[in-house]
C-alpha atoms as a PDB file:
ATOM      1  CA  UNK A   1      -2.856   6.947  23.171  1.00  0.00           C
ATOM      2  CA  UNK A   2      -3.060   4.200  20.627  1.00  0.00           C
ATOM      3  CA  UNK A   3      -6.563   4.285  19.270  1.00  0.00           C
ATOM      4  CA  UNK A   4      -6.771   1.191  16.832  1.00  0.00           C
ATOM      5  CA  UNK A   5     -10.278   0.190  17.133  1.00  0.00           C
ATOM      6  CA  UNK A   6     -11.264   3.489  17.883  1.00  0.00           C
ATOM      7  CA  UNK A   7     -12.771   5.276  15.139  1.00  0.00           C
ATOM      8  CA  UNK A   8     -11.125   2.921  12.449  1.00  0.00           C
ATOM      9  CA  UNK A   9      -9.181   5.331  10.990  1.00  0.00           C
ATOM     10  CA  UNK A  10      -5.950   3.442  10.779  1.00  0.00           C
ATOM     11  CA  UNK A  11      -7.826   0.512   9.533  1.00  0.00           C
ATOM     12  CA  UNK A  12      -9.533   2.612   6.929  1.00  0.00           C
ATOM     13  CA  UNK A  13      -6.018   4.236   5.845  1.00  0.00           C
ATOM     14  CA  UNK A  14      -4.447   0.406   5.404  1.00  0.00           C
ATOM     15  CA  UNK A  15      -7.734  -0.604   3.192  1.00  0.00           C
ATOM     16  CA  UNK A  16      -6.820   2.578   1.139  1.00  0.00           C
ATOM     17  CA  UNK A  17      -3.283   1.599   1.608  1.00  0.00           C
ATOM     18  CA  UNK A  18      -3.220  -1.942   0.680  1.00  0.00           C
ATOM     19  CA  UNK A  19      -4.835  -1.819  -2.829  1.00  0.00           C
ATOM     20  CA  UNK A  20      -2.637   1.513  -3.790  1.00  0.00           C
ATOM     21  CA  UNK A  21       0.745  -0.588  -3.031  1.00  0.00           C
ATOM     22  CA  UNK A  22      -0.512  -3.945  -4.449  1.00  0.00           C
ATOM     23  CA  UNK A  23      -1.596  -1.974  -8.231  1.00  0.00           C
ATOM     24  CA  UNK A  24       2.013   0.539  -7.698  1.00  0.00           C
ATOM     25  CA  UNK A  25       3.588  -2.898  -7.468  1.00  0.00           C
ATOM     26  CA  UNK A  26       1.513  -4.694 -10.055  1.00  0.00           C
ATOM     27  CA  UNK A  27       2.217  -1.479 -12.775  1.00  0.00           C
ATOM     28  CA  UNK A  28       5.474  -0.974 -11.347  1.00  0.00           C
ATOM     29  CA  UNK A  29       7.003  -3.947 -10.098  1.00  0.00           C
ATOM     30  CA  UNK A  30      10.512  -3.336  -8.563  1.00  0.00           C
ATOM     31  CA  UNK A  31      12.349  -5.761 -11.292  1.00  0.00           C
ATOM     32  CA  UNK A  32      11.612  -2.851 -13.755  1.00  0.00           C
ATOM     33  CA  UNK A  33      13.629  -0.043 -12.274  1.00  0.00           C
ATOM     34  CA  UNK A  34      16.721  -2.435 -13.842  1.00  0.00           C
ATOM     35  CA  UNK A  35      17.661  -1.590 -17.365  1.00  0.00           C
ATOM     36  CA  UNK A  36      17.549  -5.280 -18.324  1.00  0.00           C
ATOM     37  CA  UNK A  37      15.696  -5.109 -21.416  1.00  0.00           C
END
């Protein structure tokens, strides 16, 4: 069953989500894994 208002769970896991990716992209943004320095 797909419980998406139900106990806001899954909302609650993209709210932790959300900020971890932004700051992972923010301190690691994907133009740094090249070697162009």
């Amino acid at each position: 069953r797909n419980t998406r208002n139900g106990d806001g769970s899954e909302f609650f896991s993209l709210k932790l989500d959300f900020p971890v990716a932004v700051s992972e992209l923010v301190m690691f943004p994907p133009s740094a894994k090249d070697p162009q320095d």
